[in-house]
C-alpha atoms as a PDB file:
ATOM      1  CA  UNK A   1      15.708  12.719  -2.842  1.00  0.00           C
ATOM      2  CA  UNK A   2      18.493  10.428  -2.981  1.00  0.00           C
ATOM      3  CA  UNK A   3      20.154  11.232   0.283  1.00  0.00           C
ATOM      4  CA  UNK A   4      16.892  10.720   1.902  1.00  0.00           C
ATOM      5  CA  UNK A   5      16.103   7.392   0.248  1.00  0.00           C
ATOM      6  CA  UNK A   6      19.994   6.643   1.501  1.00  0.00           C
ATOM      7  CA  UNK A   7      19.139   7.484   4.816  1.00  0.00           C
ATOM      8  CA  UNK A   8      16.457   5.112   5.254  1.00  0.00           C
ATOM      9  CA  UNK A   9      17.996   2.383   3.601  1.00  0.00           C
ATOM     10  CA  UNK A  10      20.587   2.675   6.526  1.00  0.00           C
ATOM     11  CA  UNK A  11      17.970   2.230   8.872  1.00  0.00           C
ATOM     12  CA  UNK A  12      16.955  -0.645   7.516  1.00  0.00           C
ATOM     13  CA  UNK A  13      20.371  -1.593   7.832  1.00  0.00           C
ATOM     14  CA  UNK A  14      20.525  -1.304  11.281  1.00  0.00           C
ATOM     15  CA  UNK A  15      17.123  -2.430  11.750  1.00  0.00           C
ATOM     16  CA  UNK A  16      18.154  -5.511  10.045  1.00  0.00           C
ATOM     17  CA  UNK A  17      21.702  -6.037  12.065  1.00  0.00           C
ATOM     18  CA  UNK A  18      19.303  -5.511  15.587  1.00  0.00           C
ATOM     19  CA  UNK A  19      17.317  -8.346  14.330  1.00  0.00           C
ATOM     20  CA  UNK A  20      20.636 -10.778  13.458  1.00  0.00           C
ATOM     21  CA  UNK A  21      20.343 -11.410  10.278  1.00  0.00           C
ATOM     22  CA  UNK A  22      23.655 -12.367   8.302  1.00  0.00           C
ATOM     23  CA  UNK A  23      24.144  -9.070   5.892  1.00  0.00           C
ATOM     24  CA  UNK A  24      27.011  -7.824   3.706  1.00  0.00           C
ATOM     25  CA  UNK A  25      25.872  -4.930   2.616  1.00  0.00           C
ATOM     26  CA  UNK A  26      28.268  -2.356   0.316  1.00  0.00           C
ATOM     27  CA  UNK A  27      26.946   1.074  -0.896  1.00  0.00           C
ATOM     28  CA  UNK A  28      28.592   2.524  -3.996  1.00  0.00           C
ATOM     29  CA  UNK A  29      27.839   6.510  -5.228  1.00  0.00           C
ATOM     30  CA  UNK A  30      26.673   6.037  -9.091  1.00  0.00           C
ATOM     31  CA  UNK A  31      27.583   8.922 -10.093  1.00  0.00           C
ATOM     32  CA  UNK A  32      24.434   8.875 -12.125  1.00  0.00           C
ATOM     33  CA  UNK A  33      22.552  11.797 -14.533  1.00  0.00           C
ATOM     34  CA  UNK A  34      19.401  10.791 -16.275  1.00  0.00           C
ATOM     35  CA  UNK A  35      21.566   9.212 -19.355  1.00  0.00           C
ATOM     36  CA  UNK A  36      24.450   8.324 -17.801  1.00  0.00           C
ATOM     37  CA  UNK A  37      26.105   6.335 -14.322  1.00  0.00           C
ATOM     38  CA  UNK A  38      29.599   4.485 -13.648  1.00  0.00           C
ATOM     39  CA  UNK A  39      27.364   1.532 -12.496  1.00  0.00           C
ATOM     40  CA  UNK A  40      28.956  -0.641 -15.263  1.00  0.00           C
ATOM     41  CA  UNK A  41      32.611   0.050 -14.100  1.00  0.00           C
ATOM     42  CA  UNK A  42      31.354  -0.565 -10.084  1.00  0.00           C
ATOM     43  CA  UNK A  43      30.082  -3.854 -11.241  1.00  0.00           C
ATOM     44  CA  UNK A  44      33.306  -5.155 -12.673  1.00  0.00           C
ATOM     45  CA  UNK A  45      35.910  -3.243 -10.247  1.00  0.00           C
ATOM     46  CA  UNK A  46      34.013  -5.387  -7.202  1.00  0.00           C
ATOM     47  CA  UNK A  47      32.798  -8.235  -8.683  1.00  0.00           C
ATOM     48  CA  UNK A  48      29.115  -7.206  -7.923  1.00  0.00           C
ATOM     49  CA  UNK A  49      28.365 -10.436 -10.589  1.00  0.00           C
ATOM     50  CA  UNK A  50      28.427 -12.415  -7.549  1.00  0.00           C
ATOM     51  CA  UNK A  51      25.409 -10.451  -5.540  1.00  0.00           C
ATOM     52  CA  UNK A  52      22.465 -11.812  -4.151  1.00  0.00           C
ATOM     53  CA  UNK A  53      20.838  -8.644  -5.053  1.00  0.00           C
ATOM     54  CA  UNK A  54      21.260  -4.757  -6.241  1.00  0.00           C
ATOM     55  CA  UNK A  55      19.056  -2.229  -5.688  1.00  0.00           C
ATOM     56  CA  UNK A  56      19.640   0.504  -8.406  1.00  0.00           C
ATOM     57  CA  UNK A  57      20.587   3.012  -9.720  1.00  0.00           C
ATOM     58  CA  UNK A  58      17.685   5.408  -9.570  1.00  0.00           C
ATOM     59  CA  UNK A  59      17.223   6.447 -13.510  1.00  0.00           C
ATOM     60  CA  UNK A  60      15.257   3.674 -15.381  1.00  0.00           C
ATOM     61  CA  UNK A  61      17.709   3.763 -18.246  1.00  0.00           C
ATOM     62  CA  UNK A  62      20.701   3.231 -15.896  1.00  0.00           C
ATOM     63  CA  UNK A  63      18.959   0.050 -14.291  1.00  0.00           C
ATOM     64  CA  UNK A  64      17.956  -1.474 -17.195  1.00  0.00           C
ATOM     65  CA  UNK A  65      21.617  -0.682 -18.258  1.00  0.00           C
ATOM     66  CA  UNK A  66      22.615  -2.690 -15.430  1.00  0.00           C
ATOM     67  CA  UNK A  67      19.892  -5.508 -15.806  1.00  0.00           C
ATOM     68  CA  UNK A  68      21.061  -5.898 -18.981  1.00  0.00           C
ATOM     69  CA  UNK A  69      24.530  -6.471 -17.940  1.00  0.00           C
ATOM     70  CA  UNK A  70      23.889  -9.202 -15.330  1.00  0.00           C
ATOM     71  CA  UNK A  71      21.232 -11.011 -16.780  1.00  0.00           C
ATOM     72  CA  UNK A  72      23.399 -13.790 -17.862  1.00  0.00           C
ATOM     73  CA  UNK A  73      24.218 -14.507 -13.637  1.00  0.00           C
ATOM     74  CA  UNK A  74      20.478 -13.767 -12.929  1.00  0.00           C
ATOM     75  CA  UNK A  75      21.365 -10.733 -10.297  1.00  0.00           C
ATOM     76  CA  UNK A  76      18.326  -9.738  -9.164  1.00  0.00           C
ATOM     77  CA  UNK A  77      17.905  -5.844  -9.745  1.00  0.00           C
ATOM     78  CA  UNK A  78      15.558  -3.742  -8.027  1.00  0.00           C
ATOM     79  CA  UNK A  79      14.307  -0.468  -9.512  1.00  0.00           C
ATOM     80  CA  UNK A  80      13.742   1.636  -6.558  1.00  0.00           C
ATOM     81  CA  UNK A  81      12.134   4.904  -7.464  1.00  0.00           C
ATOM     82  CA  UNK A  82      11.551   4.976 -10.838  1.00  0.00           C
ATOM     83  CA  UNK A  83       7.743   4.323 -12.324  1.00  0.00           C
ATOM     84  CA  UNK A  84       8.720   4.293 -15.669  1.00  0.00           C
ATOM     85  CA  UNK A  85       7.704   1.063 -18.018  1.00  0.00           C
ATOM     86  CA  UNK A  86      10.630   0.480 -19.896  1.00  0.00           C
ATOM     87  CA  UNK A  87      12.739  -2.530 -21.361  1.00  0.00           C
ATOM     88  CA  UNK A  88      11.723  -6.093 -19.736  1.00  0.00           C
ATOM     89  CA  UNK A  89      14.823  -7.960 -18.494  1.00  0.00           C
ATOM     90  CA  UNK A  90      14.511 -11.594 -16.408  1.00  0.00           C
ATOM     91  CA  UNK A  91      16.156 -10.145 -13.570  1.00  0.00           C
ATOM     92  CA  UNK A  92      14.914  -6.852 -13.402  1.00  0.00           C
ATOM     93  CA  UNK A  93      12.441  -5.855 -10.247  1.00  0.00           C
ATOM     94  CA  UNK A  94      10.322  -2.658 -10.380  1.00  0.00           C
ATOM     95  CA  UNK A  95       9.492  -1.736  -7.333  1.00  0.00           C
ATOM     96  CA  UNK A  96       7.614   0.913  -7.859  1.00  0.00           C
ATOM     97  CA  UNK A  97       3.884   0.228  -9.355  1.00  0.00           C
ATOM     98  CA  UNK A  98       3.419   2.648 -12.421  1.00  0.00           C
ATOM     99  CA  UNK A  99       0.825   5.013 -12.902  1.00  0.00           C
ATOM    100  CA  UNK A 100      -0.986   2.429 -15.370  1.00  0.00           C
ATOM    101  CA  UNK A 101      -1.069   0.116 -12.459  1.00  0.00           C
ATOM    102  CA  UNK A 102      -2.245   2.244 -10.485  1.00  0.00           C
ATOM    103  CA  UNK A 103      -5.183   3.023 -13.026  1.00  0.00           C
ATOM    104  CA  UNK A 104      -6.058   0.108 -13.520  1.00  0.00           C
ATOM    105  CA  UNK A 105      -5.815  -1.121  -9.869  1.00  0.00           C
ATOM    106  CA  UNK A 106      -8.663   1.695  -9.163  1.00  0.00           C
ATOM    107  CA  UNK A 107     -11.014  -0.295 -11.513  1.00  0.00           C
ATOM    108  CA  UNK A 108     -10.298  -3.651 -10.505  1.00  0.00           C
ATOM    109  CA  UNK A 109     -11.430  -2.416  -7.063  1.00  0.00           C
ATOM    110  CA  UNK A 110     -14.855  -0.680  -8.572  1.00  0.00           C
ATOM    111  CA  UNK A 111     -15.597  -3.432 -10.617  1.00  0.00           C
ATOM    112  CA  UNK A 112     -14.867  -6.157  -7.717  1.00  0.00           C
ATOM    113  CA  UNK A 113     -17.777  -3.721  -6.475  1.00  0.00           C
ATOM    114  CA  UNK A 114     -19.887  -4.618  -8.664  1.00  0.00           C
ATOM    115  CA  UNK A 115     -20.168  -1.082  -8.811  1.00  0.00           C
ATOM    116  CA  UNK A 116     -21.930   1.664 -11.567  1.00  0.00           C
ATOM    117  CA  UNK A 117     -18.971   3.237 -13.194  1.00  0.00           C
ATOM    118  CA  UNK A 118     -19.559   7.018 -14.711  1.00  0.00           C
ATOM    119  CA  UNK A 119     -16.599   9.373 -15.873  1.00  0.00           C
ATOM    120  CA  UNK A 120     -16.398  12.989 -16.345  1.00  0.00           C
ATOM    121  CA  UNK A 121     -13.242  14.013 -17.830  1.00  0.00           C
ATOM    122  CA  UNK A 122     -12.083  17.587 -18.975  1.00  0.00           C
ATOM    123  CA  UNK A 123     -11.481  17.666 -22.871  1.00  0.00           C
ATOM    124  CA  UNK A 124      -7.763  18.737 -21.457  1.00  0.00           C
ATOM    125  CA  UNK A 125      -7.592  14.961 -19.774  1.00  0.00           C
ATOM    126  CA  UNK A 126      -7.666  13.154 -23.476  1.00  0.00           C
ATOM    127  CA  UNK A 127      -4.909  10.828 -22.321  1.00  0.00           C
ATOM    128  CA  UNK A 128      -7.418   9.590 -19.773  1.00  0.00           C
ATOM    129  CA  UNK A 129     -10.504   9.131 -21.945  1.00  0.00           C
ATOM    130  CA  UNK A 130      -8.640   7.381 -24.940  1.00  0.00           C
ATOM    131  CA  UNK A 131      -7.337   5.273 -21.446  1.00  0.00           C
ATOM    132  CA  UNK A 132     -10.913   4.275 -20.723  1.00  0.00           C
ATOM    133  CA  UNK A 133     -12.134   3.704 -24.100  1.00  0.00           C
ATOM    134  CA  UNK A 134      -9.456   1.591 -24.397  1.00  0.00           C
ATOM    135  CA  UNK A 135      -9.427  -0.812 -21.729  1.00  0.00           C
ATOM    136  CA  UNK A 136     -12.614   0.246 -19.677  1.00  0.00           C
ATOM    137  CA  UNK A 137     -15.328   0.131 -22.260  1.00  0.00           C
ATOM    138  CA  UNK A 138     -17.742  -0.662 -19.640  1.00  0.00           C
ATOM    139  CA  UNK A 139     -17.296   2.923 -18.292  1.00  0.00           C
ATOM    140  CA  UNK A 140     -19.919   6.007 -19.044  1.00  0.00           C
ATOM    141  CA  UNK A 141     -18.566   9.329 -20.392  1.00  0.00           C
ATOM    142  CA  UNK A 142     -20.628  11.602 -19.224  1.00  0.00           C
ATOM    143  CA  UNK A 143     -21.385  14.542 -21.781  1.00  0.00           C
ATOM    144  CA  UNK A 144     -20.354  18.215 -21.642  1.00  0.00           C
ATOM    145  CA  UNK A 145     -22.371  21.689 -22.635  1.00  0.00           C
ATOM    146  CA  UNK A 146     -20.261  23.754 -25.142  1.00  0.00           C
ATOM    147  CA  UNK A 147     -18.466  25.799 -22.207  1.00  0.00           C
ATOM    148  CA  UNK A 148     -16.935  21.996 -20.651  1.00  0.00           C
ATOM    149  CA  UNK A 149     -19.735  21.713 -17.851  1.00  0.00           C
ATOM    150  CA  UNK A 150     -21.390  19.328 -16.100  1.00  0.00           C
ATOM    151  CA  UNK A 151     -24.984  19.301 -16.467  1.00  0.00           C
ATOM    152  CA  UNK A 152     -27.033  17.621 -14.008  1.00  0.00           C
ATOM    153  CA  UNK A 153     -29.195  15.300 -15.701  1.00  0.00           C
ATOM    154  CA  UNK A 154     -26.281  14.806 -17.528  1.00  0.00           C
ATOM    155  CA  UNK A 155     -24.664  12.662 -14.806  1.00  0.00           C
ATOM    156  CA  UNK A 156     -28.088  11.566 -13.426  1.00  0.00           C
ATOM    157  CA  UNK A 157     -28.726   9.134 -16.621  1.00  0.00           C
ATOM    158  CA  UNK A 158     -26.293   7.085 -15.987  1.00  0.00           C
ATOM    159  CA  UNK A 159     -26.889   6.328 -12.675  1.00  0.00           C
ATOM    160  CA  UNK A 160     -28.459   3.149 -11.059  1.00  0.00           C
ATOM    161  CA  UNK A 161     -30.435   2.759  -7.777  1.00  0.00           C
ATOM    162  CA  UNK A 162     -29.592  -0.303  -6.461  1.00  0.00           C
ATOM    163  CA  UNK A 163     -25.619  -0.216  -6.996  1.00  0.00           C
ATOM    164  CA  UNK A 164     -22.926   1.761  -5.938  1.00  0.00           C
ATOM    165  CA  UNK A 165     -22.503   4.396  -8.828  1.00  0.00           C
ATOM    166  CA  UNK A 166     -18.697   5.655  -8.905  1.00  0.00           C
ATOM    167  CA  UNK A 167     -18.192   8.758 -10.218  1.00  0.00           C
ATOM    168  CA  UNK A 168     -14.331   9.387 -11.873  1.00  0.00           C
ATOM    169  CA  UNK A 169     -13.740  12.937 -12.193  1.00  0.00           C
ATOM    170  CA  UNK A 170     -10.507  13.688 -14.347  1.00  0.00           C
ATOM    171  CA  UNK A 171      -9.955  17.455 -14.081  1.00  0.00           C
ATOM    172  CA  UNK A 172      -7.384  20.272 -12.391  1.00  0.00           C
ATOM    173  CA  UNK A 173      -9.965  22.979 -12.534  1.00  0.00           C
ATOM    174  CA  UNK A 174     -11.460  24.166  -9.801  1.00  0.00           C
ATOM    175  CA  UNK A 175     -14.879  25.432 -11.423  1.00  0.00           C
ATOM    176  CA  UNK A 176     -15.262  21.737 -12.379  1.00  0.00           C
ATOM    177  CA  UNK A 177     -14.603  19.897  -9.643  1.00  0.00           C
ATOM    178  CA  UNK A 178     -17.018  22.199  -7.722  1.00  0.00           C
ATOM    179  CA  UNK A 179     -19.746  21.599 -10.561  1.00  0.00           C
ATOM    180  CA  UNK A 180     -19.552  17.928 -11.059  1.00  0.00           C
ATOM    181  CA  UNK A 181     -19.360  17.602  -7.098  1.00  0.00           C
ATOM    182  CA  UNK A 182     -22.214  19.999  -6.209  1.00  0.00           C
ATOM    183  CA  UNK A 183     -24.460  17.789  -8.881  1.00  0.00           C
ATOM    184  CA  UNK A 184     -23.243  14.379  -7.279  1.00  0.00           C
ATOM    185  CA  UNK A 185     -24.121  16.160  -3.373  1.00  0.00           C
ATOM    186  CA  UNK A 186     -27.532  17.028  -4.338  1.00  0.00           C
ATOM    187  CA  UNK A 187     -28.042  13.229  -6.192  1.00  0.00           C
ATOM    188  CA  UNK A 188     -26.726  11.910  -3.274  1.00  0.00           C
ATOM    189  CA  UNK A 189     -30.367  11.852  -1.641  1.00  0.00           C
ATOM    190  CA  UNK A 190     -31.664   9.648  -4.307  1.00  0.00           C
ATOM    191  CA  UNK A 191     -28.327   7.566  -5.151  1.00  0.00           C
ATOM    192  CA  UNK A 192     -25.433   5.650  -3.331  1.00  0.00           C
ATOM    193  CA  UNK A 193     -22.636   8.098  -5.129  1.00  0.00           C
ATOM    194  CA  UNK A 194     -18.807   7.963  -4.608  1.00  0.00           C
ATOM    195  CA  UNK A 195     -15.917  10.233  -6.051  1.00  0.00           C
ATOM    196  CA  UNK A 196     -12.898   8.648  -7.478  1.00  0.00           C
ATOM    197  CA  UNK A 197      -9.498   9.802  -8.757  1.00  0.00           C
ATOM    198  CA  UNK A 198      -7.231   8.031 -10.421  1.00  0.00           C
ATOM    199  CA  UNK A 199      -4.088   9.766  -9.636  1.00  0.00           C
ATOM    200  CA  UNK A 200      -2.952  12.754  -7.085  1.00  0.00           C
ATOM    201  CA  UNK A 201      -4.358  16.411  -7.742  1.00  0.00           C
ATOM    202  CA  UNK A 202      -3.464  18.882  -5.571  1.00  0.00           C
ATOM    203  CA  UNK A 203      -6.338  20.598  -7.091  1.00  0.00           C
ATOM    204  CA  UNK A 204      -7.989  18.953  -4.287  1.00  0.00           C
ATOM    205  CA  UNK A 205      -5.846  20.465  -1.369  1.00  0.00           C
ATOM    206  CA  UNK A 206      -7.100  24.259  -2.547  1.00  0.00           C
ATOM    207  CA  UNK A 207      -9.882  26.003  -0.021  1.00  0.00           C
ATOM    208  CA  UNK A 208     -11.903  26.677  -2.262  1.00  0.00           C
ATOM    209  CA  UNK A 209     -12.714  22.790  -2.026  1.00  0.00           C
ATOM    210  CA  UNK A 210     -14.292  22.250   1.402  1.00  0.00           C
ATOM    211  CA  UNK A 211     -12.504  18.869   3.144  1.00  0.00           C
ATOM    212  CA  UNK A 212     -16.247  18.291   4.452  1.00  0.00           C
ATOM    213  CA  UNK A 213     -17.194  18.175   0.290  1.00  0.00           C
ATOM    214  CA  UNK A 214     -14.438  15.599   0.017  1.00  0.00           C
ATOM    215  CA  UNK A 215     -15.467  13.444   2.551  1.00  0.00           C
ATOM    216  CA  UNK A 216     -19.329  12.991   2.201  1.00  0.00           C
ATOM    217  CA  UNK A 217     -18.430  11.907  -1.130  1.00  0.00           C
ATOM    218  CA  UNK A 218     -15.739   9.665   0.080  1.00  0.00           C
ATOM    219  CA  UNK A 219     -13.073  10.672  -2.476  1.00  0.00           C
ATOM    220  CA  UNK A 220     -11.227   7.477  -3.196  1.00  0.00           C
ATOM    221  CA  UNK A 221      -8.240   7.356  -4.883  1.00  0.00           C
ATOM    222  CA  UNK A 222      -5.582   4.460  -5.594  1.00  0.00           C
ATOM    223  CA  UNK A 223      -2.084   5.105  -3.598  1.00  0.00           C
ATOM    224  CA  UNK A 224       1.877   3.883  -3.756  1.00  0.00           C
ATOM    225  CA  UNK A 225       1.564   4.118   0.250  1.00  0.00           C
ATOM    226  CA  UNK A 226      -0.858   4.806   3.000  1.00  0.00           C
ATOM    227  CA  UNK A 227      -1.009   6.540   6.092  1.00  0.00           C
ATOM    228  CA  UNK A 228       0.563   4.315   8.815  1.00  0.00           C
ATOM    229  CA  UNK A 229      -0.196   5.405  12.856  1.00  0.00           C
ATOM    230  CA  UNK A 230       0.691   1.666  14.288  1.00  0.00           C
ATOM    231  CA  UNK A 231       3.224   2.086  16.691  1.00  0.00           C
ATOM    232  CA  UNK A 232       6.131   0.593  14.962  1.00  0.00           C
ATOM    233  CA  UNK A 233       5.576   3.736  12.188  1.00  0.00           C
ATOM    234  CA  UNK A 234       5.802   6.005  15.185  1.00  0.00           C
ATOM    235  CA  UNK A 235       8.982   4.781  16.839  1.00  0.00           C
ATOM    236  CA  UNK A 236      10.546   4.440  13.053  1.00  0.00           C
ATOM    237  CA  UNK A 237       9.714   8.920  12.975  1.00  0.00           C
ATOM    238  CA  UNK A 238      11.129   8.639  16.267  1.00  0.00           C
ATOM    239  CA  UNK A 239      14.547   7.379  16.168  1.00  0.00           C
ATOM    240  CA  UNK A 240      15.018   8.891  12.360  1.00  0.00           C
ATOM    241  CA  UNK A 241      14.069  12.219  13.377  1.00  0.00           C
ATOM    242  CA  UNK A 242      16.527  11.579  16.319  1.00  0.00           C
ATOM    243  CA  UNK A 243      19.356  10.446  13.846  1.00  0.00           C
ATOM    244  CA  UNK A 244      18.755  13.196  11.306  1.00  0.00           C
ATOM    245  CA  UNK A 245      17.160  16.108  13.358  1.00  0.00           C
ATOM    246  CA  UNK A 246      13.693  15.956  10.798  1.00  0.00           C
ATOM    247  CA  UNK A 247      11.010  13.788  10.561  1.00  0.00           C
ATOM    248  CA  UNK A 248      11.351  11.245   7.850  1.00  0.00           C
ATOM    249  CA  UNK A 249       9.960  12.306   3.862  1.00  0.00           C
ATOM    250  CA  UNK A 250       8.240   9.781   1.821  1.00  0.00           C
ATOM    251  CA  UNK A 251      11.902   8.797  -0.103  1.00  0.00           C
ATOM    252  CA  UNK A 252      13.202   8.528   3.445  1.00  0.00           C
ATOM    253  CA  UNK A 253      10.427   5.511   4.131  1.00  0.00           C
ATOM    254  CA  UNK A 254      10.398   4.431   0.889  1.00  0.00           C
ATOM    255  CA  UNK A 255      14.098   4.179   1.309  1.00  0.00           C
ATOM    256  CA  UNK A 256      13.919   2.020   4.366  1.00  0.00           C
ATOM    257  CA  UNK A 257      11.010  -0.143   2.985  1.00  0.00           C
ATOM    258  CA  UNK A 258      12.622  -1.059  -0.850  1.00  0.00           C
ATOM    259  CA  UNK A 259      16.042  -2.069   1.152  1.00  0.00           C
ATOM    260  CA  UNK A 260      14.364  -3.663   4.626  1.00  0.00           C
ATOM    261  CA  UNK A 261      11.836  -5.570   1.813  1.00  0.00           C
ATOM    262  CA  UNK A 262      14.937  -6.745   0.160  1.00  0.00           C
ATOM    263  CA  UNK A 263      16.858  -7.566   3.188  1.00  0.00           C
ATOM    264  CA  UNK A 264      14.334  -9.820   4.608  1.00  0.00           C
ATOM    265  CA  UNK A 265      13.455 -11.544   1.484  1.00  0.00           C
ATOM    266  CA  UNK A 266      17.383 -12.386   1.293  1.00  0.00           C
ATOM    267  CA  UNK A 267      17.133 -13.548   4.726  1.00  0.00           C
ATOM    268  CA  UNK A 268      15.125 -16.445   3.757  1.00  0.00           C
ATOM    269  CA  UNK A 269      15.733 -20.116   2.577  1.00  0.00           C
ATOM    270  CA  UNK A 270      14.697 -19.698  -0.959  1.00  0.00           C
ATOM    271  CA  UNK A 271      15.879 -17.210  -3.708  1.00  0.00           C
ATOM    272  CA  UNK A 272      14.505 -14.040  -3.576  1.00  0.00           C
ATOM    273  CA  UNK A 273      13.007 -15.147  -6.956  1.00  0.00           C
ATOM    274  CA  UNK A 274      11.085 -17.541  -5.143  1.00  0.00           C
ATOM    275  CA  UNK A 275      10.528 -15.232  -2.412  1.00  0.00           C
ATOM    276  CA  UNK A 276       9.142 -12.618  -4.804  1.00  0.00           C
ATOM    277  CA  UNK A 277       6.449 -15.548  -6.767  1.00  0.00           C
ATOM    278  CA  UNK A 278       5.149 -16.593  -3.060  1.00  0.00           C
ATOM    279  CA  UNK A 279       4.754 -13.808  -0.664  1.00  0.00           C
ATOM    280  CA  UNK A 280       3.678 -10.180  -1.012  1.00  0.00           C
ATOM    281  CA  UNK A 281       4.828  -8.149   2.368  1.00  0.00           C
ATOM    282  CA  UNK A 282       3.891  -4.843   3.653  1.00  0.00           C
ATOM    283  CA  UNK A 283       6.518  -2.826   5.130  1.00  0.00           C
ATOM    284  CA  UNK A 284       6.077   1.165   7.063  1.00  0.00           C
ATOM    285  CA  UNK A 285       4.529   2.628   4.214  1.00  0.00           C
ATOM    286  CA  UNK A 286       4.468   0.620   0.801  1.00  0.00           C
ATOM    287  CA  UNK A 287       3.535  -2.942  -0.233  1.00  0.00           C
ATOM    288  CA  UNK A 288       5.434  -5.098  -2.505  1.00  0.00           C
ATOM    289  CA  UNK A 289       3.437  -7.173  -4.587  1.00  0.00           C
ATOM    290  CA  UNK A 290       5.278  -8.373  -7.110  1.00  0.00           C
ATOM    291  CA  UNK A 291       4.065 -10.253 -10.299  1.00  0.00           C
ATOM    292  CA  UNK A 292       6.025 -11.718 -13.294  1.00  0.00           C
ATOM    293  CA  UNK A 293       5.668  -9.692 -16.464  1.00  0.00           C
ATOM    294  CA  UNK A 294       4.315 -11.556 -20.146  1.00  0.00           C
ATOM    295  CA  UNK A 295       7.819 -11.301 -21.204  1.00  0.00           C
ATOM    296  CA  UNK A 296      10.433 -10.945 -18.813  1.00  0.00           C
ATOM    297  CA  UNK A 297      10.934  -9.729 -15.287  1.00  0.00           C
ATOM    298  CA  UNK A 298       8.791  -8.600 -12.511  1.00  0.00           C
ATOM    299  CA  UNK A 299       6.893  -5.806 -11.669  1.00  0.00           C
ATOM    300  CA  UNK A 300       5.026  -4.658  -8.628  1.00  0.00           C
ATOM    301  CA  UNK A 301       1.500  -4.044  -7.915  1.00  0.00           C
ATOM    302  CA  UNK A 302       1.502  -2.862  -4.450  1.00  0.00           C
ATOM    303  CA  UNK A 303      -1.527  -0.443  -5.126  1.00  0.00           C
ATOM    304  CA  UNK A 304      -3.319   1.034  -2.160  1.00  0.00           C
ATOM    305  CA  UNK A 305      -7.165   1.898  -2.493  1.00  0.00           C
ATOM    306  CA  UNK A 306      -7.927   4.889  -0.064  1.00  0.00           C
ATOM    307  CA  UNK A 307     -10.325   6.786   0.598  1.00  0.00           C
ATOM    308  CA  UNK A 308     -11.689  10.089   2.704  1.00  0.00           C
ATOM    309  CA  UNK A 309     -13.993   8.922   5.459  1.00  0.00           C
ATOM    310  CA  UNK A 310     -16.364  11.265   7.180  1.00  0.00           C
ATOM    311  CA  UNK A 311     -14.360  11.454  10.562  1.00  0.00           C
ATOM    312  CA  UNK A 312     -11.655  13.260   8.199  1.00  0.00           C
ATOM    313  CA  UNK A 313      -9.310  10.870   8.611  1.00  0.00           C
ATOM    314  CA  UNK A 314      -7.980   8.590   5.348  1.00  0.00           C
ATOM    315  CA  UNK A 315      -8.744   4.902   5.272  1.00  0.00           C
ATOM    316  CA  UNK A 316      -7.878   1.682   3.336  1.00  0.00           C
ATOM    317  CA  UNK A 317     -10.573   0.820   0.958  1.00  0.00           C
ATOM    318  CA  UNK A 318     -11.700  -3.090   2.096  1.00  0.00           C
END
């Protein structure tokens, strides 16, 4: 994982020398476990006090070690991988939306939809119902029989005619994701109906789930990236499957998108403070969004809304 994210962050690198921007960049090895890194004694052997920015270390303890650290010189420090929600420091960037932004991101866009919002959750998903009964009390549960089912009429209550009726379906079992979605094909004759996930199941990738089930119900789903065919993605597979003799993994992009992001924001006028609180930017595969936390630092919210469209292919929600 981290060689990969290394290897695109030299890309960006080079991509950023080809376009002339004025970059020292210096690379250090961490050293880093989980609990522990020699990012402290890199910081005072080089006099990294003085950066314009850091990106890392990986572990969220480690860069909140190091955020810590430099917060009195205001070093900005980007999180790059991690999607932990940890300590808040001024200075500290997390790059990476979490998986409650990424929740919550999924109802912002169904309620922006003015849309019907029904949930069927397996009793093994309790995290995700005491989520929604927290802070989406405008969301149906949908009842079970004793065995955990979906009954039709069950869902078909809750429905409305003249909106857009979302169904969430929180569940890793194959029996009921077939269930609930066989119920929402046949309502679909009466009913504009929609499946939503809130985070990746690869429940979803087993054949016992046709792709043609997936799509009429236009599984949508919020994303860290999306699918990118433009031809600047293309020659960026290109020339790193050239470099490295394999096509590019999704720390490889992400690697080359956190330090191209950071790069560029550098390159500007302003601080990348100020960069950060005026423009959100897109780069191959991720977007960086960032907004200023209640108490201290920032954190991205770069949240794609996708979703399965009938040609098979997988689209940006608009």
């Amino acid at each position: 994982m981290t060689l990969d994210f290394y290897a695109g962050a030299l890309m960006a690198i080079d991509s950023a020398k080809v376009l002339g921007m004025n970059i020292d960049v210096e690379i250090y090895d961490s050293q880093e476990t989980k609990n522990s890194s020699n990012i402290i004694a890199i910081v005072e052997q080089n006099n990294l006090q003085s950066s314009d920015a850091i990106i890392g270390p990986f572990y969220q303890t480690n860069v909140e070690k190091l955020a810590e650290f430099l917060q009195t010189s205001k070093t900005p420090i980007i999180s790059p991988m991690s999607k932990d929600v940890g300590k808040k420091y001024s200075n500290l960037y997390q790059s990476m939306p979490s998986n409650e932004m990424l929740r919550s991101s999924m109802f912002d866009y169904m309620n922006e939809k003015n849309g019907n919002i029904v949930a069927v959750i397996d009793p093994k998903k309790g995290s995700v119902k005491q989520y929604i009964e927290s802070f989406q009390n405008n969301v149906k549960i949908v009842g079970l029989d004793e065995n955990s089912r979906v009954v039709a009429d069950s869902i078909k209550i809750y429905l409305v005619k003249d909106k857009l009726n979302f169904v969430v379906l929180a569940s890793e079992r194959t029996g009921m994701i077939l269930s609930t979605t066989n119920v929402m094909l046949n309502l679909q004759k009466e009913y504009q109906i929609q499946l939503v996930i809130l985070e990746a199941n690869e429940t979803f990738d087993f054949e016992e789930i046709a792709l043609t089930r997936l799509t009429s119900l236009k599984l949508t789903y919020p994303s860290l990236t999306k699918p990118n065919e433009t031809m600047e993605a293309n020659q960026f597979d290109a020339k790193y499957k050239k470099l490295n003799k394999i096509l590019p993994s999704q720390y490889a992009i992400r690697g080359f998108d956190v330090t191209f992001d950071t790069l560029l924001r550098l390159s500007q006028d302003r601080s990348f403070e100020q960069t950060v609180q005026s423009n959100a930017t897109q780069q191959i595969e991720n977007k960086f969004d960032y907004v200023q936390n209640s108490t201290a630092g920032y954190s991205n919210q770069g949240v794609y809304i996708l979703y399965y469209d009938i040609d098979f292919t997988i689209k940006e929600a608009q």
